[in-house]
Protein backbone atom coordinates (compact mmCIF):
# COMPACT_ATOMS: atom_id res chain seq x y z
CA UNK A 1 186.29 180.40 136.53
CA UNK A 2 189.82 180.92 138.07
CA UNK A 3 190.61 184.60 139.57
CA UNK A 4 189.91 187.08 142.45
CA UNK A 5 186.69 186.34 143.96
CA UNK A 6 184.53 189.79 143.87
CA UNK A 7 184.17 190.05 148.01
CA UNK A 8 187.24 187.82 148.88
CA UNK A 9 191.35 188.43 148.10
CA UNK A 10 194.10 186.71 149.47
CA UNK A 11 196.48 189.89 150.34
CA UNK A 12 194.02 192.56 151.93
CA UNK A 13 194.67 196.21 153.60
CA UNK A 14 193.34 196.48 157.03
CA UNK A 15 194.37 198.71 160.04
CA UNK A 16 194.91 197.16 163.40
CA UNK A 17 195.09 198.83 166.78
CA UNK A 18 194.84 198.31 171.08
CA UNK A 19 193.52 200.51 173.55
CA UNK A 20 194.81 200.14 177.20
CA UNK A 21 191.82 200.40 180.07
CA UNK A 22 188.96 199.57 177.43
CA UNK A 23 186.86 196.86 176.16
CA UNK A 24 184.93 195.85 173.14
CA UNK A 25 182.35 198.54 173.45
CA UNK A 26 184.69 201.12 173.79
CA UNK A 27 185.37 199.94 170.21
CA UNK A 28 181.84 199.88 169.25
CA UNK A 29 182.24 203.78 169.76
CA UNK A 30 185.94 204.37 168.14
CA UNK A 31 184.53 201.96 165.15
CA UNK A 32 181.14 204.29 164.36
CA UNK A 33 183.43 207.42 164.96
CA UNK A 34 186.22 206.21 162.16
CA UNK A 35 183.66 205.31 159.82
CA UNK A 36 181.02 207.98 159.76
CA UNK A 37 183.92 210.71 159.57
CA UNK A 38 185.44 209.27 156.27
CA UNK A 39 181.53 208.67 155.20
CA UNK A 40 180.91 212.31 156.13
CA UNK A 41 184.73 213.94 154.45
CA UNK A 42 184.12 211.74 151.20
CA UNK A 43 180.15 212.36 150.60
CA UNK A 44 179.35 215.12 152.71
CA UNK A 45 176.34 213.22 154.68
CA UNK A 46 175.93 209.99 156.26
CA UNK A 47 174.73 208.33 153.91
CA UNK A 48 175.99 206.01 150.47
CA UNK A 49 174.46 204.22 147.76
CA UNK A 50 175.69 200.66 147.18
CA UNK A 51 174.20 198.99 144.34
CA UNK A 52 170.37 199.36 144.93
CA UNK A 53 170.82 199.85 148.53
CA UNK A 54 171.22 202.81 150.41
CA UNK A 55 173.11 202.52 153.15
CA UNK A 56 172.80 204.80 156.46
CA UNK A 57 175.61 205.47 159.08
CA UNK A 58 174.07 207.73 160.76
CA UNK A 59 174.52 206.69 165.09
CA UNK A 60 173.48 204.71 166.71
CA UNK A 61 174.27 201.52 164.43
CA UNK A 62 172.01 198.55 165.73
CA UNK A 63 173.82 195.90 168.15
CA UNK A 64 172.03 192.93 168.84
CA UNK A 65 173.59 189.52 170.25
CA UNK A 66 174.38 186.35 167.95
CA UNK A 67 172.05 184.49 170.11
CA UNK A 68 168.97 187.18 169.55
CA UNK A 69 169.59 187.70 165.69
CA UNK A 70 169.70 183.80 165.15
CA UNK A 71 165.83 183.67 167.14
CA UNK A 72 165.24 186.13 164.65
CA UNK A 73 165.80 184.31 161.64
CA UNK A 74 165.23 180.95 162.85
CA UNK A 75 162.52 181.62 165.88
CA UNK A 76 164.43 179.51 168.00
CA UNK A 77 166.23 180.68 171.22
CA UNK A 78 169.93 178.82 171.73
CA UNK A 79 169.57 179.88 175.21
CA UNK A 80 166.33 177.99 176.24
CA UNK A 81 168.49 174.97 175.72
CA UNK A 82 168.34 172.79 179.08
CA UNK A 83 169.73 168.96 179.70
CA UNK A 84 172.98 167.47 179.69
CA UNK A 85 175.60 168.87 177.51
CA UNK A 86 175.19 166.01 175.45
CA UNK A 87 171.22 166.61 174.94
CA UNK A 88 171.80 170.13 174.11
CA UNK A 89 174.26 169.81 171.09
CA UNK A 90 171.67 166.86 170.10
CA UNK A 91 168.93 169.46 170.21
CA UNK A 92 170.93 172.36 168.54
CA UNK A 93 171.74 170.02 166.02
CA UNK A 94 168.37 169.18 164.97
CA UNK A 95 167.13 172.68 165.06
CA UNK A 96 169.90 173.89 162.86
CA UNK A 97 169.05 170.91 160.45
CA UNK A 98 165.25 171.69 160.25
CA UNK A 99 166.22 175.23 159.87
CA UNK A 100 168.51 174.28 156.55
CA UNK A 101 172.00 174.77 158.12
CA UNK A 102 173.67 171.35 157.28
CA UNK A 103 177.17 171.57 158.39
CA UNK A 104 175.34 171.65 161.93
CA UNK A 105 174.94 167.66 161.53
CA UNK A 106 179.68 167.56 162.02
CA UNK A 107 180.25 170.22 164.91
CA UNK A 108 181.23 169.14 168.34
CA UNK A 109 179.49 172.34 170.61
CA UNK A 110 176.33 174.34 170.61
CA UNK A 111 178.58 177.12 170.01
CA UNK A 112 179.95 175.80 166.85
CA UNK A 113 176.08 175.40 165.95
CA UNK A 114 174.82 178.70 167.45
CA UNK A 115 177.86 180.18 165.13
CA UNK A 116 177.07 178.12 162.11
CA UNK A 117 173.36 179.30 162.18
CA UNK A 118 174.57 182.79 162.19
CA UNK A 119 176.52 182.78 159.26
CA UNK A 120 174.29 180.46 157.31
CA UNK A 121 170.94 182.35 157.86
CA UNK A 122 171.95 186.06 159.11
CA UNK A 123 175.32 187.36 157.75
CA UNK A 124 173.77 187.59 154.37
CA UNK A 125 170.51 189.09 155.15
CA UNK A 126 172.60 192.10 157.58
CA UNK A 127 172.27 195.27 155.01
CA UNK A 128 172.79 198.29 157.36
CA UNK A 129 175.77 198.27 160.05
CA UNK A 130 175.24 195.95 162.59
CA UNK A 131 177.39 194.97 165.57
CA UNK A 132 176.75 191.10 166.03
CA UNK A 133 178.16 190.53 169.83
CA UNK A 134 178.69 187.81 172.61
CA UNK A 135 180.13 185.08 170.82
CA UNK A 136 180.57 181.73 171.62
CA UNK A 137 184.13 181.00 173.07
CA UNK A 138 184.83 178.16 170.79
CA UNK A 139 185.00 180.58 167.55
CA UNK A 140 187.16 183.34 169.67
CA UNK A 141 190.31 181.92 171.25
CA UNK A 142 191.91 184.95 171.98
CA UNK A 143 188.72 187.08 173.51
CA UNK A 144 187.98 187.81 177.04
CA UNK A 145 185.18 185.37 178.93
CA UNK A 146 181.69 187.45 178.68
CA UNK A 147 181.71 189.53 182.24
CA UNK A 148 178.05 187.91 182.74
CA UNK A 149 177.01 185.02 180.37
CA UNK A 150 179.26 182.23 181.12
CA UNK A 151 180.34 180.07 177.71
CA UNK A 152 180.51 183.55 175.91
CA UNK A 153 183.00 186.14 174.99
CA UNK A 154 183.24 190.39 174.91
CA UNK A 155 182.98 190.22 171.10
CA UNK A 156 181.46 192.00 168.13
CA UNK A 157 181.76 191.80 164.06
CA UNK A 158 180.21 194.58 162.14
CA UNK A 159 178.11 193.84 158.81
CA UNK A 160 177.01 195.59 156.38
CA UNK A 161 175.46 195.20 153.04
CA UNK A 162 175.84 191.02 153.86
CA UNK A 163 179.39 191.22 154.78
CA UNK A 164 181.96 191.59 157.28
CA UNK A 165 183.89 194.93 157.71
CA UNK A 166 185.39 194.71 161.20
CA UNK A 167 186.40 192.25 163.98
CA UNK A 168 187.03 193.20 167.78
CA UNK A 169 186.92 191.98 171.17
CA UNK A 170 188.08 192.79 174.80
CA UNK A 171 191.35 190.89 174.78
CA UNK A 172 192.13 188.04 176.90
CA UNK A 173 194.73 188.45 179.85
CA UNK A 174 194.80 185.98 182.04
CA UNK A 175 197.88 183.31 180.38
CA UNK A 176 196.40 180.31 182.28
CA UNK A 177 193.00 180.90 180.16
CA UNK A 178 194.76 181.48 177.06
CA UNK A 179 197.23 178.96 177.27
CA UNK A 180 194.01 176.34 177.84
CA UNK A 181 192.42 177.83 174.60
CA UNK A 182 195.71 177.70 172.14
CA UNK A 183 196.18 174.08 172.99
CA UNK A 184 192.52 173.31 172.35
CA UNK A 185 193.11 175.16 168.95
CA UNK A 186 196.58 172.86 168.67
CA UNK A 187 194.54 170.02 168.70
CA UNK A 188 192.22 171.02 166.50
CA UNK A 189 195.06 172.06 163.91
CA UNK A 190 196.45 168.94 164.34
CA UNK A 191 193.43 167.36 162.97
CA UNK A 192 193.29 169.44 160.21
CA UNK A 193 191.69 172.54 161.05
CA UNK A 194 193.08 174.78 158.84
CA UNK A 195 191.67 178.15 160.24
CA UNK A 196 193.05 176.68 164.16
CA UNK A 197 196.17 178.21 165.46
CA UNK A 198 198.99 176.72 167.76
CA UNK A 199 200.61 177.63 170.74
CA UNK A 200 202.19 181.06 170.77
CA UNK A 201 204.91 180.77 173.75
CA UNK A 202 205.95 184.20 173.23
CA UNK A 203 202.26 185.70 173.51
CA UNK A 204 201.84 183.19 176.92
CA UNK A 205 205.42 184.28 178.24
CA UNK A 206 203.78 188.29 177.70
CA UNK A 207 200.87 187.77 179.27
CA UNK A 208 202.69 186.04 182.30
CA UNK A 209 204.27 189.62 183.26
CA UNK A 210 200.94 191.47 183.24
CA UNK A 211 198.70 192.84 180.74
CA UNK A 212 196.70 195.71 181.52
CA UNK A 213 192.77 195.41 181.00
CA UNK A 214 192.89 195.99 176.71
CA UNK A 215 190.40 196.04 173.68
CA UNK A 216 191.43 195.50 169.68
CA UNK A 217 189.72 196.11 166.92
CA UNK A 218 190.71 195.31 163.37
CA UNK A 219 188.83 197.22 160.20
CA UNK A 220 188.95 195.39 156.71
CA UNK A 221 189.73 198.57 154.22
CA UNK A 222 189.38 197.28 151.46
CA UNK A 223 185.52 195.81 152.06
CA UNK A 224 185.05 199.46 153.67
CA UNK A 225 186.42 201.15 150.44
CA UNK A 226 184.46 199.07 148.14
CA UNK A 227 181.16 200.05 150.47
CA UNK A 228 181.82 203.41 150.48
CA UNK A 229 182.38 203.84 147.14
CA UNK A 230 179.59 201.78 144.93
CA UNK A 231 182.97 198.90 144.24
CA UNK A 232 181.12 195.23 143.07
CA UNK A 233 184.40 193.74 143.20
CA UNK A 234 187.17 194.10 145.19
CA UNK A 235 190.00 193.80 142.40
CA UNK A 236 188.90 197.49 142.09
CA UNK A 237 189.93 199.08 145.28
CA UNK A 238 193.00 196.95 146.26
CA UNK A 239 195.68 199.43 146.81
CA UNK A 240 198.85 196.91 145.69
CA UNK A 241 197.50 194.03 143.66
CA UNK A 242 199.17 191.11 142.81
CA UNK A 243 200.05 190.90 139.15
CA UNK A 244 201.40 188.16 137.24
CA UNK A 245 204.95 188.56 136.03
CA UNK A 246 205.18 189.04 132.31
């Protein structure tokens, strides 16, 4: 049937912000600190009820890598791969396949797999806030290169009760870097990627005069709202729907 789907809307409320001199677990910290506080002003405690769940902020909120929480759920280790590049998307590919993930069989990295996985088997199954971090740089275009595991990036997502609730990541500064990245993400647009973006001259022309050293973090209210509230569907805490005219 036609309509709003319950967890999904097209026009959403979130708030946005950057922090000079910081990185993406600086935001871990800001994120738990936002959250618990309006937990703690609208229920006095730490703690909700959503649905039959019961939901705990209390700090620290697990953090575990997309590369650990995928072993987890699919006892296979994305880092024990070994080979030519070639051999290891082979063998992610059939790992993912056995393991029931089969949009594995059409992606062009082990990142695109490792990622795949992750939403496929884990995303659902995360019930109290997680941060899911280090992801692969294929899925974050405009995140800073991992300061240790090369192919990753200074990322996290936070879950909770299956879904996503906030996005952040050290930001990328170095314009050569992200000027490589938007035109990998032009080509992929230009093959139909809907979800790719194209090359922001403006953003490259910023970066080219110096960018301090900066995290973001973005928090989806309205999925926040509907958690901390006992909200099944979304139409119920939108601030300005969309109505049809009479």
């Amino acid at each position: 049937r036609g309509g709003v789907p319950p967890r999904h809307n097209p026009e959403f409320t979130s708030v946005e912000l950057y922090q000079a001199y910081a990185d993406y677990e600086d935001m871990m910290e800001l994120t738990e600190e936002l959250v618990v506080e309006v937990c703690r002003r609208l229920h006095g405690e730490e703690r909700v009820v959503y649905g039959e769940e019961e939901i705990s902020f209390e700090r620290p909120w697990r953090r575990v890598t997309m590369n650990d929480i995928v072993k987890e759920h699919m006892g296979f280790d994305f880092e024990s791969l070994s080979g030519t590049e070639e051999e290891k998307l082979s063998e992610a590919k059939r790992r993912a396949l056995s393991a029931g993930v089969p949009k594995a069989a059409g992606l062009s990295t082990v990142g695109y797999v490792l990622n795949e996985c992750f939403e496929e088997l884990c995303e659902p199954k995360l019930v109290q806030p997680t941060f899911v971090t280090d992801y692969p740089k294929e899925v974050s275009p405009l995140a800073k290169p991992h300061r240790s595991k090369p192919g990753l990036v200074e990322r996290f997502e936070l879950f909770a009760v299956g879904r996503e609730l906030a996005n952040s990541f050290s930001e990328l500064t170095d314009p050569v870097d992200q000027r490589s990245r938007f035109e990998a993400q032009a080509a992929k647009k230009a093959a139909g990627d809907e979800e790719a973006c194209g090359v922001d001259e403006d953003f490259l022309l910023a970066l080219e005069q110096g960018m301090p050293c900066t995290a973001g973090l973005g928090i989806g209210i309205d999925r926040l709202v509907m958690l901390l509230t006992d909200s099944q569907s979304i139409r119920d805490v939108i601030a300005f729907p969309l109505l049809k005219p009479e």
